[in-house]
Protein backbone atom coordinates (compact mmCIF):
# COMPACT_ATOMS: atom_id res chain seq x y z
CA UNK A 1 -8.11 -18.19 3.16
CA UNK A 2 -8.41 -14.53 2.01
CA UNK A 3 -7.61 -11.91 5.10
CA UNK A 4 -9.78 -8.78 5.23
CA UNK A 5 -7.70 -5.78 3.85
CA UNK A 6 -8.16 -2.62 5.96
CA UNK A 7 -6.43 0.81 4.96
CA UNK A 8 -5.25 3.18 7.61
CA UNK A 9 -5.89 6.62 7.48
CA UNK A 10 -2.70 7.59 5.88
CA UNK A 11 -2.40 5.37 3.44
CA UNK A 12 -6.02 6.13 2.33
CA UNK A 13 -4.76 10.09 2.05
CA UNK A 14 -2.19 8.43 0.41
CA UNK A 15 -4.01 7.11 -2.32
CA UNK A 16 -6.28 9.85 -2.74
CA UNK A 17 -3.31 11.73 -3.03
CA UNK A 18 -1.86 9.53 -5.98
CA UNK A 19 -5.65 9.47 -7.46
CA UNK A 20 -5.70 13.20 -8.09
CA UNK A 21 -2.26 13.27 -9.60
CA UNK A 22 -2.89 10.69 -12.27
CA UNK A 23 -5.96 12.19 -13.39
CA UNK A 24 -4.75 15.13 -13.79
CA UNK A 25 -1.97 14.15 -15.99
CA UNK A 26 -4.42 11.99 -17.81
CA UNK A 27 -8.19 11.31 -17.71
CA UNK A 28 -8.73 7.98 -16.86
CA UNK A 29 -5.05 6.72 -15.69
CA UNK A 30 -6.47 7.68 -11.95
CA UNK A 31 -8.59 4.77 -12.04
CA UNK A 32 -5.45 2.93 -13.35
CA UNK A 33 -3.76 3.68 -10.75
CA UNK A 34 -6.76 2.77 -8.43
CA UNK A 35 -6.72 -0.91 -10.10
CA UNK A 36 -3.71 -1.44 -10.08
CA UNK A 37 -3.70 -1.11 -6.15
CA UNK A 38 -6.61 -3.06 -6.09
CA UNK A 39 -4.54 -5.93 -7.37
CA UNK A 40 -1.77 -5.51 -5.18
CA UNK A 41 -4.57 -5.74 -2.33
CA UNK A 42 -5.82 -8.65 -3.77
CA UNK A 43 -2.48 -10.50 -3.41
CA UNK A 44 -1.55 -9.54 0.20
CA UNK A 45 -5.11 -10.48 0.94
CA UNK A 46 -4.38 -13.97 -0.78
CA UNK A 47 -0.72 -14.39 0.87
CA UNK A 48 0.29 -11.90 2.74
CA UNK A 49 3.60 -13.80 3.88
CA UNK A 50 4.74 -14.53 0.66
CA UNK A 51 6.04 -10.83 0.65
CA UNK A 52 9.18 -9.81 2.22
CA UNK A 53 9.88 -7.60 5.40
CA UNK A 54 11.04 -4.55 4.28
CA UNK A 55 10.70 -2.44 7.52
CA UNK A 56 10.68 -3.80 11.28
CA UNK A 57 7.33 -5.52 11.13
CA UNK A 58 5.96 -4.56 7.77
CA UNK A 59 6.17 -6.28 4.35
CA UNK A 60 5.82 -4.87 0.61
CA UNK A 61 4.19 -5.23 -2.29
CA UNK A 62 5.42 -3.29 -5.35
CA UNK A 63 2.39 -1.87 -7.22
CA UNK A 64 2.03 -2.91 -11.35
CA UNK A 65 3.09 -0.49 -13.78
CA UNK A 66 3.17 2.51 -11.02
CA UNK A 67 5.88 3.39 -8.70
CA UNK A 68 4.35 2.53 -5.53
CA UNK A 69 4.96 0.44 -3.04
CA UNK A 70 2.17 -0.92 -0.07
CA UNK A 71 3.81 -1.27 3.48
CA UNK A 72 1.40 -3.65 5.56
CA UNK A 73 1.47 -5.95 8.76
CA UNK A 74 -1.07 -8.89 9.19
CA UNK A 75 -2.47 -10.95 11.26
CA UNK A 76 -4.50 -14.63 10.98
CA UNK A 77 -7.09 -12.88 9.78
CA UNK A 78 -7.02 -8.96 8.66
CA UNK A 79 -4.13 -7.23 5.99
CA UNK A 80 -3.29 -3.78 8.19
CA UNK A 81 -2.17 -1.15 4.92
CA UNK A 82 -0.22 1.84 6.58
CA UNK A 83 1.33 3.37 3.69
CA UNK A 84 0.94 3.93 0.14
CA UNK A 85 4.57 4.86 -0.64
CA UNK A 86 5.80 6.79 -4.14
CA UNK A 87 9.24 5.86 -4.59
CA UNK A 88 10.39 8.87 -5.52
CA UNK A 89 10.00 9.85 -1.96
CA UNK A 90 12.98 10.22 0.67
CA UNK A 91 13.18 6.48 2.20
CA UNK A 92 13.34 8.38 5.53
CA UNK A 93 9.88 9.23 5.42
CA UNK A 94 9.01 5.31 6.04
CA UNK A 95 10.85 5.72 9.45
CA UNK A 96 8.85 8.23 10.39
CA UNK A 97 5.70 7.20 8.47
CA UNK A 98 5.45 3.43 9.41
CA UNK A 99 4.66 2.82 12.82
CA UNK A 100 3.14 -0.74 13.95
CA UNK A 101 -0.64 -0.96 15.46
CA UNK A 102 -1.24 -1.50 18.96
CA UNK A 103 -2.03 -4.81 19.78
């Protein structure tokens, strides 16, 4: 059974964020990059426990051909994205980036 995908606020700054880099470097490689998530949603959607916990309570997905990873919980039903992560970035920035939803 599929789970509904929902994207936080920050991780859909996140991605808008990545968007507008990409196409400026290149016309086109924005939507890409936009795809390319798409499929990594896709596959958390499909089986969201076959990827690992990376941080307390969330698991990751590395993105295809971009360095990105996707930090999400779940639950029986919905895919919770909370960040849209460039690798590049200080790994401290997850501590202070991730936080879990309120139940």
């Amino acid at each position: 059974m599929l789970s509904a995908v929902i994207l936080v606020p920050e991780a859909v700054a996140d991605v808008a964020d990545g968007f507008g880099w990409y196409e400026d470097q290149e016309l086109g490689l924005g939507e890409e990059f936009l795809r390319c998530l798409d499929r990594a949603y896709a596959l958390i959607a499909a089986h969201p426990l076959h990827y690992p916990i990376r941080f307390d309570s969330f698991r990751r997905i590395l993105v295809h051909r971009f360095p990105y990873a996707v930090y999400f919980e779940h639950n029986e039903q919905t895919v919770f994205v909370h960040y849209v992560f460039h690798c590049a970035q200080d790994p401290e920035k997850l501590v202070r980036c991730l936080r879990p939803l309120k139940a």
